[in-house]
PDB file of N, CA and C in Angstrom:
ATOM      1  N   UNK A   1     -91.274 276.455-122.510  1.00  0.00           N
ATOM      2  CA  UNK A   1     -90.029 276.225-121.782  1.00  0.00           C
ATOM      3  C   UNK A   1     -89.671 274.738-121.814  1.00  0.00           C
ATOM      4  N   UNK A   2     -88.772 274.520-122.634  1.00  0.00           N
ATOM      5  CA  UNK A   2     -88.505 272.710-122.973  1.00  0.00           C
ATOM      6  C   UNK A   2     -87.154 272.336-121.733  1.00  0.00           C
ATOM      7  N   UNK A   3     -87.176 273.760-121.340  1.00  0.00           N
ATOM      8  CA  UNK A   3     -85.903 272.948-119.699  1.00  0.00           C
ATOM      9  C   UNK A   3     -86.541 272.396-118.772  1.00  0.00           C
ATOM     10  N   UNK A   4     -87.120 272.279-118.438  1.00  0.00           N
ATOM     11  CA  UNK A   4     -88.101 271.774-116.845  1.00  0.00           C
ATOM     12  C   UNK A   4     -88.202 270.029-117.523  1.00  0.00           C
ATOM     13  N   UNK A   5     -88.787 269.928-118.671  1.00  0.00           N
ATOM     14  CA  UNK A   5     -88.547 267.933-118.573  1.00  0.00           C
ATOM     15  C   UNK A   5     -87.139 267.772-118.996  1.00  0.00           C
ATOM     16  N   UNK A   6     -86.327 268.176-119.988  1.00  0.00           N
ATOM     17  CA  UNK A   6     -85.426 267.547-120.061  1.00  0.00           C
ATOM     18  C   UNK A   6     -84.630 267.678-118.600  1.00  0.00           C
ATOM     19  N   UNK A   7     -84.597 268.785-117.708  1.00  0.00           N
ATOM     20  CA  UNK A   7     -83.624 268.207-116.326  1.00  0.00           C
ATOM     21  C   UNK A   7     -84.398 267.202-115.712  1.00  0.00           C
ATOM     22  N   UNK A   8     -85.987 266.944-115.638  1.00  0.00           N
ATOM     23  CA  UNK A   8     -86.398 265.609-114.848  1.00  0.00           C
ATOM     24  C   UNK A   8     -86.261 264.417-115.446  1.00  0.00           C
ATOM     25  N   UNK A   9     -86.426 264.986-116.795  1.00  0.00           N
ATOM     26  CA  UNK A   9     -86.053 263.387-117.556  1.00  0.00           C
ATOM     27  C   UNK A   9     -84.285 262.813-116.867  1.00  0.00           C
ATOM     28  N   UNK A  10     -82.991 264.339-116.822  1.00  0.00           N
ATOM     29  CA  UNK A  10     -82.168 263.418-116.183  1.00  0.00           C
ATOM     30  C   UNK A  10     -82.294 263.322-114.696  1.00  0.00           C
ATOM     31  N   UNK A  11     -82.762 263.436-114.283  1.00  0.00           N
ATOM     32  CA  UNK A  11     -82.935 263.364-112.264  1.00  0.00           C
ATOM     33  C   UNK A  11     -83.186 262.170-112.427  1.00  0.00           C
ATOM     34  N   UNK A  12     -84.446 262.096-113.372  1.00  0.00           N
ATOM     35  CA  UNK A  12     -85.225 260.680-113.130  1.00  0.00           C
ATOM     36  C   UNK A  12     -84.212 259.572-113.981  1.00  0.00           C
ATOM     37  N   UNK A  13     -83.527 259.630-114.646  1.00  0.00           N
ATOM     38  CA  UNK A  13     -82.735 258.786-115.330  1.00  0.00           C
ATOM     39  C   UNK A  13     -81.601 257.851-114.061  1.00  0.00           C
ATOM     40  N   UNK A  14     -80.921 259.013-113.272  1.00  0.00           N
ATOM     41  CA  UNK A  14     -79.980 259.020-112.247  1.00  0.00           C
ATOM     42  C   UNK A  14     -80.778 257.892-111.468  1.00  0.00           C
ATOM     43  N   UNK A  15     -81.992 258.309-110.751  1.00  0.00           N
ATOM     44  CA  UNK A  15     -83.027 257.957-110.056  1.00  0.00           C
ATOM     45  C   UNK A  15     -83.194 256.507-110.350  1.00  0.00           C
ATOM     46  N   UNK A  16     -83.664 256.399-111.342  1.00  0.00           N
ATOM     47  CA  UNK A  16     -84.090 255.190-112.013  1.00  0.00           C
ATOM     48  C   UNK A  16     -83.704 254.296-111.560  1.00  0.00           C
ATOM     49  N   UNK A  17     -82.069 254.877-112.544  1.00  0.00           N
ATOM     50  CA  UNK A  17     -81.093 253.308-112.365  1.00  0.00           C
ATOM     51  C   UNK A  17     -80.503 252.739-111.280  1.00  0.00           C
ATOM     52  N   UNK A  18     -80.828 253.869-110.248  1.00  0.00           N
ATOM     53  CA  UNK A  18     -80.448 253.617-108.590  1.00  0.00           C
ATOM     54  C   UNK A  18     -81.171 252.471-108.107  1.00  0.00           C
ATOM     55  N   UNK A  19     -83.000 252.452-108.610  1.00  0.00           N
ATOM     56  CA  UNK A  19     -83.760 251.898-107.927  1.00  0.00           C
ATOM     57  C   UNK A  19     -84.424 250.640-108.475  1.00  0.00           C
ATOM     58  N   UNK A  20     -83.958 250.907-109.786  1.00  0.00           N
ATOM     59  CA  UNK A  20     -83.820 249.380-109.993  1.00  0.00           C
ATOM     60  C   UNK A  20     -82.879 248.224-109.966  1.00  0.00           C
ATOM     61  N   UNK A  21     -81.327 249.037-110.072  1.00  0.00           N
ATOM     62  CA  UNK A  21     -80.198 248.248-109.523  1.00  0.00           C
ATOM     63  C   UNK A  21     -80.455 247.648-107.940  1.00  0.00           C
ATOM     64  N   UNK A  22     -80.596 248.616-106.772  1.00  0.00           N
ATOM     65  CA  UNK A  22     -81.069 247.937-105.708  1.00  0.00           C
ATOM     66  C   UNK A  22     -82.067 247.760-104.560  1.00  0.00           C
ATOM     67  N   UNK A  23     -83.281 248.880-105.464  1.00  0.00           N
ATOM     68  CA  UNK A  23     -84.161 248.295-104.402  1.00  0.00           C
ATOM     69  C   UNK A  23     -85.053 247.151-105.205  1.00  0.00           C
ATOM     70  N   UNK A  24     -85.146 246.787-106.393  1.00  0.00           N
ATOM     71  CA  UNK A  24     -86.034 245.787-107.004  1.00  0.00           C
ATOM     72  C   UNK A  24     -85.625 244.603-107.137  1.00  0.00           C
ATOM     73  N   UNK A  25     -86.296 243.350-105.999  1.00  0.00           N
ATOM     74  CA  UNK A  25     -85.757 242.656-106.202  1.00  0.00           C
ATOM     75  C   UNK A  25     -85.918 240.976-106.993  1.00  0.00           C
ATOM     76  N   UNK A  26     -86.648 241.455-107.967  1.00  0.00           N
ATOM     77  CA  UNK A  26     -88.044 241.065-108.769  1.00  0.00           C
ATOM     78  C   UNK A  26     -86.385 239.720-109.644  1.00  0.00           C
ATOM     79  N   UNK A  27     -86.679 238.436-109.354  1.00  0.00           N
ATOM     80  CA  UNK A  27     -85.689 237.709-110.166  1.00  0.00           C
ATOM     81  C   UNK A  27     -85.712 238.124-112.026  1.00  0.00           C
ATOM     82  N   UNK A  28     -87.102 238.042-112.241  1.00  0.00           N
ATOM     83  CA  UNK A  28     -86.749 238.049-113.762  1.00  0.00           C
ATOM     84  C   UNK A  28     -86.577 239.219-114.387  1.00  0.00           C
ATOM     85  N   UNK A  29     -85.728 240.540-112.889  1.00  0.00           N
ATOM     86  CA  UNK A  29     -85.554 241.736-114.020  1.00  0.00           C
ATOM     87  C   UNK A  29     -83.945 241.595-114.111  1.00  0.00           C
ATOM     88  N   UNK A  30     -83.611 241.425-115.393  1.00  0.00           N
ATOM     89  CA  UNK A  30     -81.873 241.353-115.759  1.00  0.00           C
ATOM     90  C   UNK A  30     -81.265 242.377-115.818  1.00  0.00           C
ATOM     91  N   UNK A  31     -80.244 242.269-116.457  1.00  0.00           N
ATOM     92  CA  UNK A  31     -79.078 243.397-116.270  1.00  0.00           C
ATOM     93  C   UNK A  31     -79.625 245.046-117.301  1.00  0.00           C
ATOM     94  N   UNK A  32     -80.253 245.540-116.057  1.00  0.00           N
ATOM     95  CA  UNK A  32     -80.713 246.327-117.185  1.00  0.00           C
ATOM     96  C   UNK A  32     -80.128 247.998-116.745  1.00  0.00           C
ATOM     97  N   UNK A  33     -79.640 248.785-118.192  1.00  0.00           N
ATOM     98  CA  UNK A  33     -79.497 249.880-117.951  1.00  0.00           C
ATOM     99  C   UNK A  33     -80.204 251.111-118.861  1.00  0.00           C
ATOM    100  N   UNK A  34     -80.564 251.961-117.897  1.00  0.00           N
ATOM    101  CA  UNK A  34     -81.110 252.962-118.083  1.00  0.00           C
ATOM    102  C   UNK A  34     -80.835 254.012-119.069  1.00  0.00           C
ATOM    103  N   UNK A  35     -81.096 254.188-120.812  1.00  0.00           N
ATOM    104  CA  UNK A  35     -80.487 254.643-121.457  1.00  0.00           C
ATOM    105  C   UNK A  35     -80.662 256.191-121.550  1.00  0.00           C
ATOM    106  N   UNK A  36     -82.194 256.622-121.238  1.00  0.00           N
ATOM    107  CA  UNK A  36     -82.891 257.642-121.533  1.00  0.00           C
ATOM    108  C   UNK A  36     -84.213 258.339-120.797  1.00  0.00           C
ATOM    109  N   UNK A  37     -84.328 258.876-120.342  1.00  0.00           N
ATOM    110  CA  UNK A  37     -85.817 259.274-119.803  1.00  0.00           C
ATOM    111  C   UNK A  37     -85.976 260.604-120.595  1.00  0.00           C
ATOM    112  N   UNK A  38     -87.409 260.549-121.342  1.00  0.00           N
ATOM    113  CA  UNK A  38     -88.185 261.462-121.970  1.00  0.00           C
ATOM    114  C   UNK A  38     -88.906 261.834-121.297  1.00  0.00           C
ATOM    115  N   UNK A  39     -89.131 262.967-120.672  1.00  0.00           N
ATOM    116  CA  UNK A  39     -90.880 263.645-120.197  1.00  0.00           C
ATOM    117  C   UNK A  39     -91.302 264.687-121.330  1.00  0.00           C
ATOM    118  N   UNK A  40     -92.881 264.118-121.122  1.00  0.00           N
ATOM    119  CA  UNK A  40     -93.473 265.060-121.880  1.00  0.00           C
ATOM    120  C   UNK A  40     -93.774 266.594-121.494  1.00  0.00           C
ATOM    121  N   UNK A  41     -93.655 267.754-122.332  1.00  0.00           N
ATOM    122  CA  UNK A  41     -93.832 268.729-121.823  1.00  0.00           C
ATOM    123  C   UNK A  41     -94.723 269.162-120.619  1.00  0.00           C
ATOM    124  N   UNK A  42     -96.523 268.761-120.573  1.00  0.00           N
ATOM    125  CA  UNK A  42     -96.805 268.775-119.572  1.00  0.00           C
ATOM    126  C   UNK A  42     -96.558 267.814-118.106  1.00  0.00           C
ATOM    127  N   UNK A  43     -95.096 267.116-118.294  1.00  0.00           N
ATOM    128  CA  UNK A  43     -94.725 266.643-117.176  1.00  0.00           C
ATOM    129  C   UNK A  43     -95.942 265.150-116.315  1.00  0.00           C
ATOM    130  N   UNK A  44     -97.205 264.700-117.656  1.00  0.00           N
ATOM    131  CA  UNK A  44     -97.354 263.740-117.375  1.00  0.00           C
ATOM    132  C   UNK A  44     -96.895 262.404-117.776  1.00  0.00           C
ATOM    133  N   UNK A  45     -95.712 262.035-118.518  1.00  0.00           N
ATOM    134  CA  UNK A  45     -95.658 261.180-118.756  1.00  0.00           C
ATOM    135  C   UNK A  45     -93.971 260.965-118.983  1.00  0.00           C
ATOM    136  N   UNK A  46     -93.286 260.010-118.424  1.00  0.00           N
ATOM    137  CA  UNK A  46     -92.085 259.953-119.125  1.00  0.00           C
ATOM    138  C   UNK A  46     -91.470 258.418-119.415  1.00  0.00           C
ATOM    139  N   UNK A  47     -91.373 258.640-120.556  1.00  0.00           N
ATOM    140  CA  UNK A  47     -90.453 257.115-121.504  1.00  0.00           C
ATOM    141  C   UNK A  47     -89.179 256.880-121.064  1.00  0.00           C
ATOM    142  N   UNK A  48     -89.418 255.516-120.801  1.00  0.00           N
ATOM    143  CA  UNK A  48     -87.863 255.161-119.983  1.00  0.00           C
ATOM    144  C   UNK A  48     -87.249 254.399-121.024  1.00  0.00           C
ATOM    145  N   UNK A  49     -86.203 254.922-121.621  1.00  0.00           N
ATOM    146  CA  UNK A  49     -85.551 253.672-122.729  1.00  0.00           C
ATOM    147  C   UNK A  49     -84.480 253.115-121.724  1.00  0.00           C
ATOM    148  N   UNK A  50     -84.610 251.429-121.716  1.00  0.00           N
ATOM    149  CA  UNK A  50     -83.807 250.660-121.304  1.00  0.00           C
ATOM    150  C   UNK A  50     -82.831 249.572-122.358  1.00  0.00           C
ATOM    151  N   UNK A  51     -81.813 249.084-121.863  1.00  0.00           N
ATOM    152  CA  UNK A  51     -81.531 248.555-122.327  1.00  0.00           C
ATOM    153  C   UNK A  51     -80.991 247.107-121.357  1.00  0.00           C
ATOM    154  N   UNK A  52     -81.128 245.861-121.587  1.00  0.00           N
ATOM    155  CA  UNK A  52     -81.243 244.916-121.346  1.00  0.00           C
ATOM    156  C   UNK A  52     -80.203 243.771-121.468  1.00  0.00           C
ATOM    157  N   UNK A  53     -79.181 243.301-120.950  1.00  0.00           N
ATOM    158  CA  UNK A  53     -78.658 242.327-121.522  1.00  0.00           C
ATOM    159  C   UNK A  53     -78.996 241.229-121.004  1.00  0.00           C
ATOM    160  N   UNK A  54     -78.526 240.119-122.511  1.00  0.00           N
ATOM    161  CA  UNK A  54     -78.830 238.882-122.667  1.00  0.00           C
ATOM    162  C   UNK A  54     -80.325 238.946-123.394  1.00  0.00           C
ATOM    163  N   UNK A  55     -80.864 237.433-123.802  1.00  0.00           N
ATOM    164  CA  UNK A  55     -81.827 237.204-124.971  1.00  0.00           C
ATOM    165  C   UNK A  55     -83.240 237.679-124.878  1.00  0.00           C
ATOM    166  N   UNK A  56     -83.482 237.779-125.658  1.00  0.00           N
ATOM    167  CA  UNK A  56     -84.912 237.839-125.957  1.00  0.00           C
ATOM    168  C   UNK A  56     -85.529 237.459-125.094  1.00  0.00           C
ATOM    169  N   UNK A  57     -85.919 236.280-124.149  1.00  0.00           N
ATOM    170  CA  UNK A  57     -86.646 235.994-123.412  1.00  0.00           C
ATOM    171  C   UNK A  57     -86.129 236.786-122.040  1.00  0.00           C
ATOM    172  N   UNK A  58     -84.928 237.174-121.567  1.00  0.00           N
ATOM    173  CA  UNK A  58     -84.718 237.450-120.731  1.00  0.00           C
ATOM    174  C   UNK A  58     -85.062 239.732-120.575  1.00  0.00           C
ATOM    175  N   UNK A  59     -84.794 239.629-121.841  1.00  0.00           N
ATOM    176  CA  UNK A  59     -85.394 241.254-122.433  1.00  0.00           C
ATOM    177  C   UNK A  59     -87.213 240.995-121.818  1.00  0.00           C
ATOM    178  N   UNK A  60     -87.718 240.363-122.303  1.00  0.00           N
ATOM    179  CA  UNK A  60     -89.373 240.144-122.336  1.00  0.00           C
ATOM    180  C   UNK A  60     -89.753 239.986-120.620  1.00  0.00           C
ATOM    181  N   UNK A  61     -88.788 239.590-119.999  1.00  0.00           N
ATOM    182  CA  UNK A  61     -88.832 238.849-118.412  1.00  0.00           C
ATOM    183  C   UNK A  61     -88.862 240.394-117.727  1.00  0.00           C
ATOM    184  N   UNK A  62     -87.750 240.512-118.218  1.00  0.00           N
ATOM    185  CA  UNK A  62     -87.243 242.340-117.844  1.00  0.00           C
ATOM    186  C   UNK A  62     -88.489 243.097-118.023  1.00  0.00           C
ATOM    187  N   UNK A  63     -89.012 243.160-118.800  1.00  0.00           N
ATOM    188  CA  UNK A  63     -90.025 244.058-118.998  1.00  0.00           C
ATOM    189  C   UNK A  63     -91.373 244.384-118.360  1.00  0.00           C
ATOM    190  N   UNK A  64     -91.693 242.362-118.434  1.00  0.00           N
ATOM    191  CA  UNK A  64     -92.508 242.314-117.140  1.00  0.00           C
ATOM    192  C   UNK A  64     -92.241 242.581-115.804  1.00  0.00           C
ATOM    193  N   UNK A  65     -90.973 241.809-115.253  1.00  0.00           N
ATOM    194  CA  UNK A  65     -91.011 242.008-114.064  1.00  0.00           C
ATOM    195  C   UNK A  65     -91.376 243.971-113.878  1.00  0.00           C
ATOM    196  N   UNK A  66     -90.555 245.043-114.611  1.00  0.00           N
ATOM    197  CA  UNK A  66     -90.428 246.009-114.311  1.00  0.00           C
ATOM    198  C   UNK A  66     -91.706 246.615-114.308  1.00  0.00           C
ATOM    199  N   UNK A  67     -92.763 246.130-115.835  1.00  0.00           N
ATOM    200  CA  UNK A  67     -94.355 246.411-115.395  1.00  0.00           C
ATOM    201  C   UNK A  67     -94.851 246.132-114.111  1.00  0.00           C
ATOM    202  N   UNK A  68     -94.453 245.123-113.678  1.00  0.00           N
ATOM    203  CA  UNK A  68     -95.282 244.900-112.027  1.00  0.00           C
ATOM    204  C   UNK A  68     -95.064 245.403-111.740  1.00  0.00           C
ATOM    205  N   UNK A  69     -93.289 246.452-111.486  1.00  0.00           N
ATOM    206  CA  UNK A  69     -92.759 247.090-110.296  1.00  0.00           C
ATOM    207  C   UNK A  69     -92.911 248.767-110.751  1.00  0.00           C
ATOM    208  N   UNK A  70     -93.763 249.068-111.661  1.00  0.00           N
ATOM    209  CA  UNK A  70     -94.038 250.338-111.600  1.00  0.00           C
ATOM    210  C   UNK A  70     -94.852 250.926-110.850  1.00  0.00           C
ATOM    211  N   UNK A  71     -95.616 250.897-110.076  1.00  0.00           N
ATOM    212  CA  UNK A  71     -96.499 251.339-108.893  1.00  0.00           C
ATOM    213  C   UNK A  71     -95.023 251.679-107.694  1.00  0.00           C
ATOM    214  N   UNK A  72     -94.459 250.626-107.761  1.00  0.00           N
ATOM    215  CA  UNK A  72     -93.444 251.250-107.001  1.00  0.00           C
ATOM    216  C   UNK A  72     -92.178 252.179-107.231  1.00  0.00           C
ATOM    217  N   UNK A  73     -91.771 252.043-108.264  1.00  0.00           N
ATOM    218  CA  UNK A  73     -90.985 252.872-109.160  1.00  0.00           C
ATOM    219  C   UNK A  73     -91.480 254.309-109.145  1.00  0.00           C
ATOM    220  N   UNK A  74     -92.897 254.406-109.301  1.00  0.00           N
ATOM    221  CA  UNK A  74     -93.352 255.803-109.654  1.00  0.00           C
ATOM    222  C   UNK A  74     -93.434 256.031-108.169  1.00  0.00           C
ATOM    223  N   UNK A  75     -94.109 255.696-107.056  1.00  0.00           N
ATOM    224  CA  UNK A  75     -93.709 256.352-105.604  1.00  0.00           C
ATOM    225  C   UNK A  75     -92.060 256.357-105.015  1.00  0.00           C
ATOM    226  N   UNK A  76     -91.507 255.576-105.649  1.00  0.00           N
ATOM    227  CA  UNK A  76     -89.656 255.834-105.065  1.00  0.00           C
ATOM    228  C   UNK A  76     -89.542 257.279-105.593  1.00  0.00           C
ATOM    229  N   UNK A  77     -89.691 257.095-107.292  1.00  0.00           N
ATOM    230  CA  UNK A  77     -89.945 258.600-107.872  1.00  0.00           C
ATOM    231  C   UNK A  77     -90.195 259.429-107.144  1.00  0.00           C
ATOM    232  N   UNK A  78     -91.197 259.515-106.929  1.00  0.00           N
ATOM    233  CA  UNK A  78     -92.529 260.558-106.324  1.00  0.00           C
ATOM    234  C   UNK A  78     -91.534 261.381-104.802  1.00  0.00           C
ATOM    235  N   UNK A  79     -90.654 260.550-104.310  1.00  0.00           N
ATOM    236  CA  UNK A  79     -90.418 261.125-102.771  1.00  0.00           C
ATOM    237  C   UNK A  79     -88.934 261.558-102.945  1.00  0.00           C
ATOM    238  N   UNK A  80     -87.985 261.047-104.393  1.00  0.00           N
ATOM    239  CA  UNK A  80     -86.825 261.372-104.567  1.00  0.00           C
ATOM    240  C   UNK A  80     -86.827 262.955-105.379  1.00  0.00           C
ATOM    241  N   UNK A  81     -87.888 262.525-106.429  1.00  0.00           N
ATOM    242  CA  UNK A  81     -88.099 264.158-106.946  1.00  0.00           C
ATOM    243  C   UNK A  81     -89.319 264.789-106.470  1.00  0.00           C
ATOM    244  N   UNK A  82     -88.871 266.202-105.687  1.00  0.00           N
ATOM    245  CA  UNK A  82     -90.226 266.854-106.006  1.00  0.00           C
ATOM    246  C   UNK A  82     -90.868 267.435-106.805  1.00  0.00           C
ATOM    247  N   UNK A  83     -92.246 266.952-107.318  1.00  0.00           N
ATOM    248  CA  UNK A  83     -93.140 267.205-108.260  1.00  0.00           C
ATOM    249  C   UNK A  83     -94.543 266.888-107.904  1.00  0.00           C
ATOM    250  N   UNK A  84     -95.279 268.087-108.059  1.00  0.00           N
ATOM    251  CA  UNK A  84     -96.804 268.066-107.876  1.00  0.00           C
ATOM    252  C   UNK A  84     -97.490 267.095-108.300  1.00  0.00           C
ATOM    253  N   UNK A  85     -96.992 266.199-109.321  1.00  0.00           N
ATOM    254  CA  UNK A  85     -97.403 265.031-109.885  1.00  0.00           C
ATOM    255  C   UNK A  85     -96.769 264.129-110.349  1.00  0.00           C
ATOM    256  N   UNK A  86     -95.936 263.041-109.984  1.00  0.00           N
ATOM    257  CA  UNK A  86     -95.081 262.466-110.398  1.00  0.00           C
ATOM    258  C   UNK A  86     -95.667 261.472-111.869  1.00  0.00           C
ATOM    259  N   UNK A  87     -94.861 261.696-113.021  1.00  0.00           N
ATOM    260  CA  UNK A  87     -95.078 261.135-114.138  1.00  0.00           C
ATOM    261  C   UNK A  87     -95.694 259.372-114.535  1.00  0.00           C
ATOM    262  N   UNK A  88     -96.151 259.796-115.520  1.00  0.00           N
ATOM    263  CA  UNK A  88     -96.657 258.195-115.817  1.00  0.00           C
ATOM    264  C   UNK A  88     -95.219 257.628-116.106  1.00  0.00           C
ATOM    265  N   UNK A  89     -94.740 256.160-115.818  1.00  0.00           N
ATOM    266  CA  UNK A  89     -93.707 255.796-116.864  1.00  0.00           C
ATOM    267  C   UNK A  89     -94.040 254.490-117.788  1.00  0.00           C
ATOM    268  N   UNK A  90     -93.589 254.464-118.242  1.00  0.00           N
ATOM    269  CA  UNK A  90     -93.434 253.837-119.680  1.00  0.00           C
ATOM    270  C   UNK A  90     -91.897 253.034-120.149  1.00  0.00           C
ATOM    271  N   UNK A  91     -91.840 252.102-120.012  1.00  0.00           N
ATOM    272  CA  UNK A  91     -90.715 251.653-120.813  1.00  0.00           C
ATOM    273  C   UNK A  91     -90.761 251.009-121.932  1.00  0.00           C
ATOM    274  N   UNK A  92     -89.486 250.777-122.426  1.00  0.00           N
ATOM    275  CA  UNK A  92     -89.467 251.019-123.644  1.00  0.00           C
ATOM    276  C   UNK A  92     -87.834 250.506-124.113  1.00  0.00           C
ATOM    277  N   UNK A  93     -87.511 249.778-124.888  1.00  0.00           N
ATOM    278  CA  UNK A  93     -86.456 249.073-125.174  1.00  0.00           C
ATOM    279  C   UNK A  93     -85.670 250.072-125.785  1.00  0.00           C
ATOM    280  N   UNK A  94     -84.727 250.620-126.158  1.00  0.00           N
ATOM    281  CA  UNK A  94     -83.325 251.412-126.621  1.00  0.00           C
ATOM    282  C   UNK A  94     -82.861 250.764-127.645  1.00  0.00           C
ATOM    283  N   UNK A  95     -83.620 250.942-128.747  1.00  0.00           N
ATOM    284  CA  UNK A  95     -83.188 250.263-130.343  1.00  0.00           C
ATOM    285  C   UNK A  95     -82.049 250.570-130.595  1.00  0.00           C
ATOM    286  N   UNK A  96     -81.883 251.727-130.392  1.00  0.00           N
ATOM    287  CA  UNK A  96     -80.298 252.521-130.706  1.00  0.00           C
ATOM    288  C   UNK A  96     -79.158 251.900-130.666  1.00  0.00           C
ATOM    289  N   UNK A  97     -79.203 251.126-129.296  1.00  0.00           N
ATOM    290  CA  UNK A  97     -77.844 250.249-128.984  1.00  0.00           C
ATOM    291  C   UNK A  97     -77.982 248.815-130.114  1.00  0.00           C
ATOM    292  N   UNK A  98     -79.065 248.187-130.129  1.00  0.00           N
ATOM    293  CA  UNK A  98     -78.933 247.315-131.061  1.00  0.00           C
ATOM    294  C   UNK A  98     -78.433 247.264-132.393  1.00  0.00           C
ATOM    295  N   UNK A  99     -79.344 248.481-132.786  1.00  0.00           N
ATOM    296  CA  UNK A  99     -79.079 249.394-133.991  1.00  0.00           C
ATOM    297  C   UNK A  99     -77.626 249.965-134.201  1.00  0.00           C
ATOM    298  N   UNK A 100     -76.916 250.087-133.508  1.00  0.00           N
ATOM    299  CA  UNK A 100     -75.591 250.842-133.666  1.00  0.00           C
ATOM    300  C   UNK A 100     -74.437 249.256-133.734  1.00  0.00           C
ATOM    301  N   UNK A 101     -75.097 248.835-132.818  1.00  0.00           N
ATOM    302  CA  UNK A 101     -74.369 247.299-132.978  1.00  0.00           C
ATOM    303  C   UNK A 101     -74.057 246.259-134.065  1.00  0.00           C
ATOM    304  N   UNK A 102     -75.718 246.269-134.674  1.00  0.00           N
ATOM    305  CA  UNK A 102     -75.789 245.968-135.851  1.00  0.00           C
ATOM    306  C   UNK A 102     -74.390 246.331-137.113  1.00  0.00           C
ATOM    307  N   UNK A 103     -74.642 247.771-137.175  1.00  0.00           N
ATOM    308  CA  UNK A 103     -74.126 248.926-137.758  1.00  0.00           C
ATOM    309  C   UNK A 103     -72.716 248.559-137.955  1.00  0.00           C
ATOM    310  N   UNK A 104     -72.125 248.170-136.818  1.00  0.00           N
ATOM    311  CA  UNK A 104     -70.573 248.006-136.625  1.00  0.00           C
ATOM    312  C   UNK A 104     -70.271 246.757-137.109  1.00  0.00           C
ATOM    313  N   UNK A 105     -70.776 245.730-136.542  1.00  0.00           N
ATOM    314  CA  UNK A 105     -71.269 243.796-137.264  1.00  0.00           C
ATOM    315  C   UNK A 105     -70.920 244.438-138.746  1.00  0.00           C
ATOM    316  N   UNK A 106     -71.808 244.588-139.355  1.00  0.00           N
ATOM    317  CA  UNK A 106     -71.900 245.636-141.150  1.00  0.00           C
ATOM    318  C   UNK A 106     -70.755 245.979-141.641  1.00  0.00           C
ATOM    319  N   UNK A 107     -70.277 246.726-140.847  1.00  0.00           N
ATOM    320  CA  UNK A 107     -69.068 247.449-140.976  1.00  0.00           C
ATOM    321  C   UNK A 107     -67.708 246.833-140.816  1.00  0.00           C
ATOM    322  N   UNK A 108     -67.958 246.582-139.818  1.00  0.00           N
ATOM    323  CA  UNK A 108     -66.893 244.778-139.835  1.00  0.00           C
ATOM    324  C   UNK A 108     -66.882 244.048-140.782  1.00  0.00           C
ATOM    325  N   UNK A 109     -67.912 243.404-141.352  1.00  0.00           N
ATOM    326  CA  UNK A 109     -67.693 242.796-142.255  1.00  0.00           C
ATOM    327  C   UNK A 109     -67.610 242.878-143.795  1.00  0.00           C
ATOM    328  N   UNK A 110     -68.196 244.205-143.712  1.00  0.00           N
ATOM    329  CA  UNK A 110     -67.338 244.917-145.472  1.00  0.00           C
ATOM    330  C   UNK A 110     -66.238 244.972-145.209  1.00  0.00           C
ATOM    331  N   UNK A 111     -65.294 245.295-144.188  1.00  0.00           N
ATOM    332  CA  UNK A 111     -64.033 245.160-144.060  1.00  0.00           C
ATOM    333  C   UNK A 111     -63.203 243.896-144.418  1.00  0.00           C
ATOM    334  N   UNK A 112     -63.546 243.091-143.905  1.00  0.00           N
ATOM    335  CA  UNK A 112     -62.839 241.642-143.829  1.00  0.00           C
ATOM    336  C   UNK A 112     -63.439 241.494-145.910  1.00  0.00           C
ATOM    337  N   UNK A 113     -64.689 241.676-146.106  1.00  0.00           N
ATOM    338  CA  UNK A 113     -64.594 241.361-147.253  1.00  0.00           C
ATOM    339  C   UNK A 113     -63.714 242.032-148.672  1.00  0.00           C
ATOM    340  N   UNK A 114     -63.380 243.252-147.656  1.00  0.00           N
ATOM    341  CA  UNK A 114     -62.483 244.083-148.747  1.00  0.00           C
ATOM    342  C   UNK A 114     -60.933 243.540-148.482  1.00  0.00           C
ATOM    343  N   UNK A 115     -61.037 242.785-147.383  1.00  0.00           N
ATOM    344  CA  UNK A 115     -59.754 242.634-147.298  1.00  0.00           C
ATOM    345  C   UNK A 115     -59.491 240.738-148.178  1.00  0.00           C
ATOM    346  N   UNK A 116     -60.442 240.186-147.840  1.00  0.00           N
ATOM    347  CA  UNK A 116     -60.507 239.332-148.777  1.00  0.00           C
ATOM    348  C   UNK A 116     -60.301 239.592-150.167  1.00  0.00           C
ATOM    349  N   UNK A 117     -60.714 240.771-151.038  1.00  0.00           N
ATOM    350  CA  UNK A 117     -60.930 240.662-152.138  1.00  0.00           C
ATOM    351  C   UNK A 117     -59.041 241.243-152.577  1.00  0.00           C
ATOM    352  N   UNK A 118     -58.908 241.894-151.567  1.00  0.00           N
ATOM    353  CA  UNK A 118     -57.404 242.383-152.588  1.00  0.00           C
ATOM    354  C   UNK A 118     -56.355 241.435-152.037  1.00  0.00           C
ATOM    355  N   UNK A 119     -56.505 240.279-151.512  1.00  0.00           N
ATOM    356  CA  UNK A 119     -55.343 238.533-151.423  1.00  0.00           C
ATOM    357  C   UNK A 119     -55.410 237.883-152.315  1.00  0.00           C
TER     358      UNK A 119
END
């Protein structure tokens, strides 16, 4: 039965981004949004893809601060959803958005170069 994580993966997605927008109030976690939550079928573990704005160092800041604040993350979890065992989490950066970004940059600029070539 692959329905039971994908609806906690979104509860917990909803969840998430609630509780790190305002109950965490950790300075070096940045603007971060919640792209994805994966649980694994037996419901121990779920991957949080985030996504982060601003640089590299401030992505890396994000990450830590949010490692410290998982002990608390997983009990906010724990009392918003009920579950006999609330999941490991895991985060995890959201290549996708970079990746798609990239993609368009690319795409943009074969454009301008096609448009260069027929002036």
């Amino acid at each position: 039965m692959k329905l039971r994580p994908t609806r906690i993966g979104e509860q917990m997605k909803k969840e998430m981004s609630d509780i790190i927008s305002r109950k965490i109030k950790d300075p070096r976690i940045g603007f971060v949004t919640v792209t994805d939550v994966q649980v694994t079928g037996d419901l121990q573990q779920a991957k949080v893809y985030i996504s982060v704005l601003g640089d590299e160092e401030q992505k890396q800041n994000t990450l830590k601060g949010l490692a410290k604040a998982k002990g608390f993350i997983r009990s906010e979890i724990g009392q918003r959803i009920r579950l006999r065992k609330t999941p490991e989490i895991l985060f995890e950066f959201d290549e996708s958005i970079d990746y798609g970004n990239r993609i368009e940059t690319l795409i943009g600029e074969l454009h301008r170069d096609r448009k260069d070539d027929h002036e």
